[in-house]
C-alpha atoms as a PDB file:
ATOM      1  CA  UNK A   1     113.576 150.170 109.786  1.00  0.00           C
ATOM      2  CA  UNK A   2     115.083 148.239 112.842  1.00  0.00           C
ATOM      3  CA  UNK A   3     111.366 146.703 113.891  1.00  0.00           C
ATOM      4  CA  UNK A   4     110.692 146.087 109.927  1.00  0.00           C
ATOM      5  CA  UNK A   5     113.794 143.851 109.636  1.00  0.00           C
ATOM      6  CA  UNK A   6     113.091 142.169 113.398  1.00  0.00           C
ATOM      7  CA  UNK A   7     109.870 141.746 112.013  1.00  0.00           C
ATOM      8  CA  UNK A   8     111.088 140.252 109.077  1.00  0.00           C
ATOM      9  CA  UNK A   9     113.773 138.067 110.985  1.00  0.00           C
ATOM     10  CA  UNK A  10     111.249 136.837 113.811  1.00  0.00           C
ATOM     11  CA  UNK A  11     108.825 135.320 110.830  1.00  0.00           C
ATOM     12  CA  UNK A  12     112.019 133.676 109.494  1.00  0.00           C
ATOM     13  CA  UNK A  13     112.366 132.229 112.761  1.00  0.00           C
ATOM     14  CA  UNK A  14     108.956 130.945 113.258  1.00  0.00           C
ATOM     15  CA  UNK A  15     108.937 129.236 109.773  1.00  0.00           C
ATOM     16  CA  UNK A  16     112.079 127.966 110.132  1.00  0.00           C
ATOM     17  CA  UNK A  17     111.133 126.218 113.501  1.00  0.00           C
ATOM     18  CA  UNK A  18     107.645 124.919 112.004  1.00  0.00           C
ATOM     19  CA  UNK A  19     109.477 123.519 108.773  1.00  0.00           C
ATOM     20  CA  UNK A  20     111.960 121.893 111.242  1.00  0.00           C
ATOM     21  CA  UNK A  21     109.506 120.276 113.533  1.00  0.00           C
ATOM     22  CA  UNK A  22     107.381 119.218 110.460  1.00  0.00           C
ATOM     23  CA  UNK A  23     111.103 117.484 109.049  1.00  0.00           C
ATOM     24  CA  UNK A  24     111.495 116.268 112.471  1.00  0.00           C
ATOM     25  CA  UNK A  25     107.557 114.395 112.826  1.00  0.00           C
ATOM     26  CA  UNK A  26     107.895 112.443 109.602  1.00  0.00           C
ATOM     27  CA  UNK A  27     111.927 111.333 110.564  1.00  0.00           C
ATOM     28  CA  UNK A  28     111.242 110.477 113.753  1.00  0.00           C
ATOM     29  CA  UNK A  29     108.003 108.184 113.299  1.00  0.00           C
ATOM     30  CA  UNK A  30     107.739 104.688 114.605  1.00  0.00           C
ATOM     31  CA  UNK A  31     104.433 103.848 112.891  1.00  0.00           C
ATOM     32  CA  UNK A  32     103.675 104.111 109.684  1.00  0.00           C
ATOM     33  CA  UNK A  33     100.668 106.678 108.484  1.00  0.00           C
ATOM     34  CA  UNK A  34      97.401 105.202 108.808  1.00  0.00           C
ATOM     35  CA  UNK A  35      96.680 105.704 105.281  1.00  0.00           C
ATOM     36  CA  UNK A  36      99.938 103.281 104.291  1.00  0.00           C
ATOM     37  CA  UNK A  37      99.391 100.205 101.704  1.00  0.00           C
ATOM     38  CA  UNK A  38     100.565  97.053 101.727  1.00  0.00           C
ATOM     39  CA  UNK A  39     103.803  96.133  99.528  1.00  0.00           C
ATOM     40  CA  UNK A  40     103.476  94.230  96.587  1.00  0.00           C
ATOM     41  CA  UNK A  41     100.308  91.922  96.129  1.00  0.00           C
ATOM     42  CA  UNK A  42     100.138  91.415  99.853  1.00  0.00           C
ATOM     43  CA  UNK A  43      97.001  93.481 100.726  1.00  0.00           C
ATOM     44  CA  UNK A  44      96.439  92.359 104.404  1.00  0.00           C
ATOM     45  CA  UNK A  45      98.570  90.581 106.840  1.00  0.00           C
ATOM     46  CA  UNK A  46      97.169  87.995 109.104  1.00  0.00           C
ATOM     47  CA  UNK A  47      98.652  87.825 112.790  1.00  0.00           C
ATOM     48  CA  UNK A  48      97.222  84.820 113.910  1.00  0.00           C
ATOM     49  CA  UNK A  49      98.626  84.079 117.575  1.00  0.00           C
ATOM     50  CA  UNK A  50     102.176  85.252 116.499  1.00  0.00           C
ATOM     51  CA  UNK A  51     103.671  87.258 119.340  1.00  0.00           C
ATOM     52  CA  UNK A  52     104.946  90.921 118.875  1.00  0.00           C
ATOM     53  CA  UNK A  53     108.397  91.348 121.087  1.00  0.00           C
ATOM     54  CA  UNK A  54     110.220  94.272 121.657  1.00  0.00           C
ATOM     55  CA  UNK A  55     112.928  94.747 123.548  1.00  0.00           C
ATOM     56  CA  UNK A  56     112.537  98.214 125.372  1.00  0.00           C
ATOM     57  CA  UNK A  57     115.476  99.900 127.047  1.00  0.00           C
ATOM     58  CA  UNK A  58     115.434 102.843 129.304  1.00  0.00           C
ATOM     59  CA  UNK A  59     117.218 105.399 131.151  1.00  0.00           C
ATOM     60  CA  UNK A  60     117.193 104.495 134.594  1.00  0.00           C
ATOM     61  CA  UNK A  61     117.693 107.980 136.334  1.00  0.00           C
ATOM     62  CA  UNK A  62     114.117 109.145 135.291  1.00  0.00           C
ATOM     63  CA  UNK A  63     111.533 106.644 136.455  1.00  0.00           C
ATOM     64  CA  UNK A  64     108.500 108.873 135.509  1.00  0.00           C
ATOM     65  CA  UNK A  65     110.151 109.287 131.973  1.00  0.00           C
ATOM     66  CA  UNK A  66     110.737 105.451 131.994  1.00  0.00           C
ATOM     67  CA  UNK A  67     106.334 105.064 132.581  1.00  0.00           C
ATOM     68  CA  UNK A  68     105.852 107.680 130.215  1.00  0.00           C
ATOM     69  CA  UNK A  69     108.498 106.186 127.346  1.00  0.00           C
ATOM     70  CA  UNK A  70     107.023 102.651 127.763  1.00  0.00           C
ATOM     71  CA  UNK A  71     103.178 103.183 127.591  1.00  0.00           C
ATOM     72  CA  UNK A  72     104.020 105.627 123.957  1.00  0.00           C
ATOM     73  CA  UNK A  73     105.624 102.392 122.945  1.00  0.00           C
ATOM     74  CA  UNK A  74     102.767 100.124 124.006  1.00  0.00           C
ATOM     75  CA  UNK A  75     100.293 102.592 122.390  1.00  0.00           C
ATOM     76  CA  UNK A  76     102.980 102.435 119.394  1.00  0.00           C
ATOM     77  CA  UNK A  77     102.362  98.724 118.742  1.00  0.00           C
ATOM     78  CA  UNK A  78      98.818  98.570 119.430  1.00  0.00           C
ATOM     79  CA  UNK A  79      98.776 100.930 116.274  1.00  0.00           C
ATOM     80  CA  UNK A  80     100.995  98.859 114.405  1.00  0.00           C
ATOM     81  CA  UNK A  81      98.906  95.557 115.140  1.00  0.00           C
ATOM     82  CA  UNK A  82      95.701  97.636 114.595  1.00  0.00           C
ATOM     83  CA  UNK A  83      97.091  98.959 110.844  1.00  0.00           C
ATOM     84  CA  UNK A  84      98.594  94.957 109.774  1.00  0.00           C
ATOM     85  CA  UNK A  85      95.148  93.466 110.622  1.00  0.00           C
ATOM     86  CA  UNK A  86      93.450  95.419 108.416  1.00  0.00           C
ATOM     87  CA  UNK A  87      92.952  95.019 104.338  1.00  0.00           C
ATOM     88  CA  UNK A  88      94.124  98.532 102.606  1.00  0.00           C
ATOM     89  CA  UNK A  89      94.417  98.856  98.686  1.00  0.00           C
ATOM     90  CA  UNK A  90      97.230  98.892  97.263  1.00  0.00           C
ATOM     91  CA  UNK A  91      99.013 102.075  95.318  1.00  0.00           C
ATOM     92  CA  UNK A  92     100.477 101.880  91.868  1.00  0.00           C
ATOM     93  CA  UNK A  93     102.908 104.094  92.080  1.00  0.00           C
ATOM     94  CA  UNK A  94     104.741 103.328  95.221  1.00  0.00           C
ATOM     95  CA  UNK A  95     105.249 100.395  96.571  1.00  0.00           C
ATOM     96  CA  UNK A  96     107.866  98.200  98.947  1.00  0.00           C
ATOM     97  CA  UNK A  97     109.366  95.098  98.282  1.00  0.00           C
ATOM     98  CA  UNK A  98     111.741  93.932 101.313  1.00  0.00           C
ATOM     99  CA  UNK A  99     112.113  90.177 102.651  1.00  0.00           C
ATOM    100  CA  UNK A 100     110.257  88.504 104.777  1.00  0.00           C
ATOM    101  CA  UNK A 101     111.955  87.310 107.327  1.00  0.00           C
ATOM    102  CA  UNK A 102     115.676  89.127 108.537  1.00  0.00           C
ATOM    103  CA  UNK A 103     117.646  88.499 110.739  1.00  0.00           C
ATOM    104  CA  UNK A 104     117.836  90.243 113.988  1.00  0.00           C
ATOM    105  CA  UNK A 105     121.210  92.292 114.105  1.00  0.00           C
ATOM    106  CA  UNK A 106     121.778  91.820 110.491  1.00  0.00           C
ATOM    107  CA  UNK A 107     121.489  94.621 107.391  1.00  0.00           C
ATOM    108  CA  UNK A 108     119.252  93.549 104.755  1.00  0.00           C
ATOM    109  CA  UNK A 109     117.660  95.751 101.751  1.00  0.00           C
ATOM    110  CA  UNK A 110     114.606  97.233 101.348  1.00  0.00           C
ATOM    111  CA  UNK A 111     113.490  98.681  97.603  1.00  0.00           C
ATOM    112  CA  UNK A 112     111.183 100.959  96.961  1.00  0.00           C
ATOM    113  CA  UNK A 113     109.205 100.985  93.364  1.00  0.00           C
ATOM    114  CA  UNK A 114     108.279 104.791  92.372  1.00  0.00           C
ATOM    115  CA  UNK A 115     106.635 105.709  89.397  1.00  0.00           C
ATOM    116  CA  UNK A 116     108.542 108.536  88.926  1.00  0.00           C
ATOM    117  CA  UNK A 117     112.309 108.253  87.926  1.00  0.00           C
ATOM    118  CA  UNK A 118     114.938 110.412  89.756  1.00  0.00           C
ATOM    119  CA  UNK A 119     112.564 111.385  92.881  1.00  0.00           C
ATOM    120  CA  UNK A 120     113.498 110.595  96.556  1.00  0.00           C
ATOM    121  CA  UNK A 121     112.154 107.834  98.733  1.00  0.00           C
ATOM    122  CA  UNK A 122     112.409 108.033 102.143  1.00  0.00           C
ATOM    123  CA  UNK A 123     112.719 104.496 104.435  1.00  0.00           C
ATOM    124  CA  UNK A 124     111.401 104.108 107.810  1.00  0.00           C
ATOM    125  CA  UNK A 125     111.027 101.043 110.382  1.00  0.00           C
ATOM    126  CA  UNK A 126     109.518 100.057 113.226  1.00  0.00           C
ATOM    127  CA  UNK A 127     112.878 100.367 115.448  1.00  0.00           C
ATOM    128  CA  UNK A 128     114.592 103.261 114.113  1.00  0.00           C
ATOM    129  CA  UNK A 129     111.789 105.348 112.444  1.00  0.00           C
ATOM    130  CA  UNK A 130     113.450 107.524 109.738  1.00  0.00           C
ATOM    131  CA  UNK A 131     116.284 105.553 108.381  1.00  0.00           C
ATOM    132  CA  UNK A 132     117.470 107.437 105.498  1.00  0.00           C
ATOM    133  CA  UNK A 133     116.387 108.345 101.535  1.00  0.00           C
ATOM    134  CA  UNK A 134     117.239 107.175  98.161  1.00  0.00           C
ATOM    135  CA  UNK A 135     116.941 108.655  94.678  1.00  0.00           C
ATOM    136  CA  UNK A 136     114.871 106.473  92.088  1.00  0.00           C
ATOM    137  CA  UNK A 137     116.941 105.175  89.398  1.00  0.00           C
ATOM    138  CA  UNK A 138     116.090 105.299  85.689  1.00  0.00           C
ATOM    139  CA  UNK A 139     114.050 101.927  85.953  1.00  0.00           C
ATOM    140  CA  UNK A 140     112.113 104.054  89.187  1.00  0.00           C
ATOM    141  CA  UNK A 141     113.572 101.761  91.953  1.00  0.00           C
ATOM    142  CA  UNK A 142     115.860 103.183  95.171  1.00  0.00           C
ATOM    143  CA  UNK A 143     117.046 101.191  97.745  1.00  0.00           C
ATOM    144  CA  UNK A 144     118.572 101.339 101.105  1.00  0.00           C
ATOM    145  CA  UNK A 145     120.333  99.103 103.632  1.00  0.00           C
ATOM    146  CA  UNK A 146     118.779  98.634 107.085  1.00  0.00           C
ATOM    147  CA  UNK A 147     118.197  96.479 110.197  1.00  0.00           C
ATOM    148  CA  UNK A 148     116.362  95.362 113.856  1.00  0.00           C
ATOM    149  CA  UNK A 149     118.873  95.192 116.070  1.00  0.00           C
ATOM    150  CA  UNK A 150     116.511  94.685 119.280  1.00  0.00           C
ATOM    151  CA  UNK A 151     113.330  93.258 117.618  1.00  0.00           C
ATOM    152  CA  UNK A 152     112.438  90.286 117.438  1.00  0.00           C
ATOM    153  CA  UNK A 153     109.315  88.718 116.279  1.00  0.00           C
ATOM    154  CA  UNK A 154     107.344  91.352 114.296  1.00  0.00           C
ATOM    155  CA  UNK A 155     108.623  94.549 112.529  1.00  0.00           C
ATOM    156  CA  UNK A 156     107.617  97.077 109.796  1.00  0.00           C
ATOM    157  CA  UNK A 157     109.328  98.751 107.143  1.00  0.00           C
ATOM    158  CA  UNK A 158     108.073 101.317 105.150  1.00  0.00           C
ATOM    159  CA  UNK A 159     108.349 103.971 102.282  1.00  0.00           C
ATOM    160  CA  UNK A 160     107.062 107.187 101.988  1.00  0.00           C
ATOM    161  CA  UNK A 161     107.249 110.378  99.681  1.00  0.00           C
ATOM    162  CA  UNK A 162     106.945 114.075 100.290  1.00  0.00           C
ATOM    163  CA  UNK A 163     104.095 114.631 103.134  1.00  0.00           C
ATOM    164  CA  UNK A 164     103.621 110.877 103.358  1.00  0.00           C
ATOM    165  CA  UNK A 165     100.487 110.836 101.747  1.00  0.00           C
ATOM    166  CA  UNK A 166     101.951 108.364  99.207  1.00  0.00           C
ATOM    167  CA  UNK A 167     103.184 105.413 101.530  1.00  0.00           C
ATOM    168  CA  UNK A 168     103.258 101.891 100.937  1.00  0.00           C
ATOM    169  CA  UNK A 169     104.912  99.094 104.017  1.00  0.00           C
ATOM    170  CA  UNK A 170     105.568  95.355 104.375  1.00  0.00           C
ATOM    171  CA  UNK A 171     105.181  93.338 107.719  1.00  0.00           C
ATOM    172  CA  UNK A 172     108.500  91.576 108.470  1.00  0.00           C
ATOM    173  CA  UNK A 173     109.830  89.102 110.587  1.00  0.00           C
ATOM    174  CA  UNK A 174     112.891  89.217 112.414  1.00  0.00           C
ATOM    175  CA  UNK A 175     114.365  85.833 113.924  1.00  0.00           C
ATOM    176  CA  UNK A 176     117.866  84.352 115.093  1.00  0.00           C
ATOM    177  CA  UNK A 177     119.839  82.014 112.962  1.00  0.00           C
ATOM    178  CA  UNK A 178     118.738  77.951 113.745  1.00  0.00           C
ATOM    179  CA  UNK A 179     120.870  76.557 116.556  1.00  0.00           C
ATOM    180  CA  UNK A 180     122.737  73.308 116.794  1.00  0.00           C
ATOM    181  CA  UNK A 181     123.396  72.268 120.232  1.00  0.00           C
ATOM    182  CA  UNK A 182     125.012  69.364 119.586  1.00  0.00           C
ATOM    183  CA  UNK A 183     125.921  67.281 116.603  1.00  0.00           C
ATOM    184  CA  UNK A 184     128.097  63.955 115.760  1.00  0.00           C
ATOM    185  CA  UNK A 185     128.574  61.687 113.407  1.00  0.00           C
ATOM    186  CA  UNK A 186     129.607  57.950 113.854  1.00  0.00           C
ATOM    187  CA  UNK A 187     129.417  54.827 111.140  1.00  0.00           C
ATOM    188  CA  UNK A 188     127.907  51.553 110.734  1.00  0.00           C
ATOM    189  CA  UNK A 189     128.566  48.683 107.696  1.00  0.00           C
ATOM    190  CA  UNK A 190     127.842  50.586 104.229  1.00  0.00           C
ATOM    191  CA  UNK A 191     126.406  53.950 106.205  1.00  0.00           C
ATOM    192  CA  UNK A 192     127.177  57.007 108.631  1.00  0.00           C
ATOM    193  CA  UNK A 193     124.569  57.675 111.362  1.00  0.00           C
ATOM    194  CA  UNK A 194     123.937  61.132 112.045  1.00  0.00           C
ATOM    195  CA  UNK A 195     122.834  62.810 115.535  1.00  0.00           C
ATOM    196  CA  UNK A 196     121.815  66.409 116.301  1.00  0.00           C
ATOM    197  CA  UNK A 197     119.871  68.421 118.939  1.00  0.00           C
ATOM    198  CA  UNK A 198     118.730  71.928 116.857  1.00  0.00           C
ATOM    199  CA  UNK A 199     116.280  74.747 117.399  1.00  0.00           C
ATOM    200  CA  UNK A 200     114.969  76.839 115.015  1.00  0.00           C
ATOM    201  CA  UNK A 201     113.469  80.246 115.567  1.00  0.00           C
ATOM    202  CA  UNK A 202     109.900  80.986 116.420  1.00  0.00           C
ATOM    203  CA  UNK A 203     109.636  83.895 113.970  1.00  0.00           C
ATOM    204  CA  UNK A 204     111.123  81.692 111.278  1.00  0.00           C
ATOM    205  CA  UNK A 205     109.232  80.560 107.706  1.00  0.00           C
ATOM    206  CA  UNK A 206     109.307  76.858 109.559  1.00  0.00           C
ATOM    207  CA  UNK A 207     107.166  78.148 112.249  1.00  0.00           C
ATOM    208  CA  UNK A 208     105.129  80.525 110.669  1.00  0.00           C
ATOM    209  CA  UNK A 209     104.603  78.613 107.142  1.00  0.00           C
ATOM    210  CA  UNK A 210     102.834  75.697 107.377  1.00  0.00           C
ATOM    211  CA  UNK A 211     103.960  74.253 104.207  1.00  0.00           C
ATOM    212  CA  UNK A 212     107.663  74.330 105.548  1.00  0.00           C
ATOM    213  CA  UNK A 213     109.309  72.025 107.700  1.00  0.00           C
ATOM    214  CA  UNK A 214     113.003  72.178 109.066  1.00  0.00           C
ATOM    215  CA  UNK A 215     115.088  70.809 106.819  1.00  0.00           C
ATOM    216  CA  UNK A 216     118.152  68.456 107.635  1.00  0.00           C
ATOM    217  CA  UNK A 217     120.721  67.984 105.356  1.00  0.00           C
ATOM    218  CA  UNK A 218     123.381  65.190 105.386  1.00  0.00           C
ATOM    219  CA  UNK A 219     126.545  66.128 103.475  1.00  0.00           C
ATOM    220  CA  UNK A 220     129.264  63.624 102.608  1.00  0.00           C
ATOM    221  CA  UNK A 221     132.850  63.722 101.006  1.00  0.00           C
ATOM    222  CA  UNK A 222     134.553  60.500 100.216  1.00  0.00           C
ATOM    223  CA  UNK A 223     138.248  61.420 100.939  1.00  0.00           C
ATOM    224  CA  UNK A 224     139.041  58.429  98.732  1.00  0.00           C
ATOM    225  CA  UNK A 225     137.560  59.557  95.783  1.00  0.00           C
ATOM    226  CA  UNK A 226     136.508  62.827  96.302  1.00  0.00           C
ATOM    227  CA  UNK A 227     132.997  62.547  95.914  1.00  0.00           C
ATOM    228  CA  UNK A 228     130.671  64.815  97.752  1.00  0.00           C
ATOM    229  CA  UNK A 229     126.412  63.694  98.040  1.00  0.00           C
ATOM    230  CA  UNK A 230     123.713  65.028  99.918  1.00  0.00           C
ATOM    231  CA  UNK A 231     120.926  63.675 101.272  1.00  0.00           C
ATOM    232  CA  UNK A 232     117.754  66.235 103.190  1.00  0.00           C
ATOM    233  CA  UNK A 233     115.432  65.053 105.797  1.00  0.00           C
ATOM    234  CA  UNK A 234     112.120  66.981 106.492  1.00  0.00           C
ATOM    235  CA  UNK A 235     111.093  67.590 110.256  1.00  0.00           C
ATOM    236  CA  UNK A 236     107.885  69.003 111.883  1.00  0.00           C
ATOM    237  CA  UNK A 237     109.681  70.071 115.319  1.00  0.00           C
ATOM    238  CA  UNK A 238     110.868  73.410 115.634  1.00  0.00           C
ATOM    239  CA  UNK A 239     112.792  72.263 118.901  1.00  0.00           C
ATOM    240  CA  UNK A 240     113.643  68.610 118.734  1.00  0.00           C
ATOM    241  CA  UNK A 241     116.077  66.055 118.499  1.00  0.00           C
ATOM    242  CA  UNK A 242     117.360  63.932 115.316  1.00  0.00           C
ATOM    243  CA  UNK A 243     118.981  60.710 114.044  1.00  0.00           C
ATOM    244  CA  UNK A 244     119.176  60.199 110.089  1.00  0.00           C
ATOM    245  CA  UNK A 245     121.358  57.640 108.239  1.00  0.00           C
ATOM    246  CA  UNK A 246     122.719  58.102 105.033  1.00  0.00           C
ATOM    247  CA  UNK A 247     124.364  55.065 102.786  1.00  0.00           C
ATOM    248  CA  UNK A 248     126.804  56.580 100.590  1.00  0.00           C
ATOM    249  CA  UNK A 249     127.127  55.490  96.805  1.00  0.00           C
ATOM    250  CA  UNK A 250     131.183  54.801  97.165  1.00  0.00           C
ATOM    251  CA  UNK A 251     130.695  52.452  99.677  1.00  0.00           C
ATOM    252  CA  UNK A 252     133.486  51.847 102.507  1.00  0.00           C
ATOM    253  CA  UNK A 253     136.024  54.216 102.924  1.00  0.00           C
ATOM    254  CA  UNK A 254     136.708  57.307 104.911  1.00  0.00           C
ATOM    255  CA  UNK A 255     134.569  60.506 104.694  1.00  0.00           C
ATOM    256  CA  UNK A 256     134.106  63.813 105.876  1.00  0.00           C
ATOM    257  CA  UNK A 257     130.624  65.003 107.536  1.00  0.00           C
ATOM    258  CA  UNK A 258     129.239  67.923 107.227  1.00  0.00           C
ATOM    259  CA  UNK A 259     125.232  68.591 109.097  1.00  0.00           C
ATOM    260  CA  UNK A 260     123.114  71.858 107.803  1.00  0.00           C
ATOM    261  CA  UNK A 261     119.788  72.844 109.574  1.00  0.00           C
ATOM    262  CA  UNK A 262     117.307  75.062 107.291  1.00  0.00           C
ATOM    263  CA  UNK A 263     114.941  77.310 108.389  1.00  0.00           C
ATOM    264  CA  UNK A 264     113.105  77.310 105.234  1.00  0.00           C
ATOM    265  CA  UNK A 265     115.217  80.905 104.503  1.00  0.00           C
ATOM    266  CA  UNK A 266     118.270  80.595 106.881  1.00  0.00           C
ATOM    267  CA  UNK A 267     120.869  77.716 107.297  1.00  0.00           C
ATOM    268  CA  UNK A 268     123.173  76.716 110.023  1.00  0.00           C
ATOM    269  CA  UNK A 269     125.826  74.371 108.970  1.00  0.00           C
ATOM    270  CA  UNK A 270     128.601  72.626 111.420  1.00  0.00           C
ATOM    271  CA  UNK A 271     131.341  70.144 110.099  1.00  0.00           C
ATOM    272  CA  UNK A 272     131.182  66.441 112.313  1.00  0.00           C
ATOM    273  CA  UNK A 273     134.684  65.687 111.316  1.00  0.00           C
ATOM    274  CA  UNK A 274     135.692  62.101 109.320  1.00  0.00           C
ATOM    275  CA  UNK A 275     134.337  58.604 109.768  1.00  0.00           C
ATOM    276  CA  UNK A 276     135.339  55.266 108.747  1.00  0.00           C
ATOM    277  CA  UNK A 277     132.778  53.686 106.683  1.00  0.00           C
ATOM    278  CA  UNK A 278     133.250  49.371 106.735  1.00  0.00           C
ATOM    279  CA  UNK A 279     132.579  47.515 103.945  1.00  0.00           C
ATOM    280  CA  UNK A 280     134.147  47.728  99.926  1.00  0.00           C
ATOM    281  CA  UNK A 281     134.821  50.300  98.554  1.00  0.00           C
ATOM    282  CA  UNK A 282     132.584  51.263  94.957  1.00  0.00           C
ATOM    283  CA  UNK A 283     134.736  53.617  92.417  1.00  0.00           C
ATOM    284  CA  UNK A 284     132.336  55.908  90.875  1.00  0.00           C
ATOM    285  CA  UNK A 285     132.700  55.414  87.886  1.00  0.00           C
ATOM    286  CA  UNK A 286     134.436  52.029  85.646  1.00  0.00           C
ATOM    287  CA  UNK A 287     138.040  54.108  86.027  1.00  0.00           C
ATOM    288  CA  UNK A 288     138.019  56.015  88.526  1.00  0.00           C
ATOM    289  CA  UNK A 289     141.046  55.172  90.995  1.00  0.00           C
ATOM    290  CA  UNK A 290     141.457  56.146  94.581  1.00  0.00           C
ATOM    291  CA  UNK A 291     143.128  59.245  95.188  1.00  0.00           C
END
């Protein structure tokens, strides 16, 4: 009786341990399986001479774990690179849908379509691996919130269902917020003259989208009248240096400034204060006064 039920107790042990290591392989995954599809209508993903950056950070007490940690990593996004450069068929009945381009350190969400209502989807990414699961609503979407915090450049998100042999992923690319180093506003007879020094990010839909430019946008308030008018320039240069004039419709008269550099999906704005405009004033319409 005693060896039947430490019989009984040791197989309960030794399925217990192989479900938990199973749980553990498909949580813990930086890649996603070889057998994933692309997102949406996206069925292949073209590199190109974009970079792929990670920022790897080690325990410094273990210098042989440190060698062994960093070439799994290296072998890690070989895989990855080897998996986007390829063209895999889409599924029906799962699929991602997540943005393409995040920002690094910043929670965006990810959505997962399912066929099926009421059935869990797990998420995964490149950084993190398992992030956590959602339950399909009645239309058969689940979402969760995630992020890169030490990417930057190219990432992966994906979905999977019970042994991951339904799977479906979308490329991402994780950037900083456009920077403006300097900024100012001054004014000339009938206009305001507008200087900057901005950067935008080399993972951004300016650099990587050909059809996008960085995007400049003048924005003025006459404090007279209370008018506000905007006026965008377009600009090849990712890292560069600008001077744009813009001739408001009110004529002279003081106004606040206000500079915004796109990215094509993020914006960085910064207020340049008030100028004097010379010149006469134009009411905006036949009765409008001056405040």
């Amino acid at each position: 009786m005693y060896k039947k039920a430490l019989t009984v107790l040791t197989s309960a042990l030794v399925i217990s341990s192989s479900l938990s290591f199973e749980v553990k392989a498909i949580d813990n995954s930086f890649e996603p399986p070889t057998s994933c599809s692309y997102g949406r209508d996206r069925t292949s993903w073209t590199l190109g001479e974009t970079r792929v950056e990670f920022d790897f950070r080690y325990n410094e007490s273990d210098e042989q774990e440190q060698d062994r940690e960093a070439e799994e990593k290296e072998e890690l996004l070989r895989k990855i690179v080897k998996i986007l450069e390829v063209s895999i068929d889409s599924l029906d009945y799962i699929r991602i849908e997540s943005p393409n381009y995040v920002l690094q350190g910043r929670e965006f969400r990810a959505k997962g379509n399912l066929f099926d209502r009421f059935a869990y989807t797990r998420f995964h990414n490149s950084e993190e691996g398992y992030v956590g699961k959602d339950k399909s609503n009645w239309d058969g979407n689940s979402y969760l919130n995630m992020k890169f915090t030490d990417t930057h450049g190219l990432g992966v998100v994906w979905i999977t269902r019970g042994d991951q042999s339904e799977c479906s992923m979308e490329p991402v690319y994780v950037q900083k917020v456009p920077t403006i180093r300097t900024a100012s506003a001054d004014a000339g007879y009938g206009r305001i003259d507008v200087d900057l020094s901005y950067f935008v990010d080399h993972y951004s839909k300016a650099s990587i989208e050909s059809n996008t430019d960085v995007r400049i946008m003048v924005t003025t308030r006459s404090d007279g009248f209370g008018t506000t008018e905007s006026k965008s320039f377009d600009f090849s240069q990712l890292d560069g240096n600008a001077s744009v004039s813009v001739y408001p419709s009110t004529g002279g008269g003081p106004y606040s400034v206000r500079v915004q550099v796109f990215d094509g999906t993020y914006a960085k704005s910064e207020q340049l204060g008030s100028v004097f405009v010379p010149g006469k004033s134009t009411p905006p319409c036949p009765n409008c006064n001056l405040l």
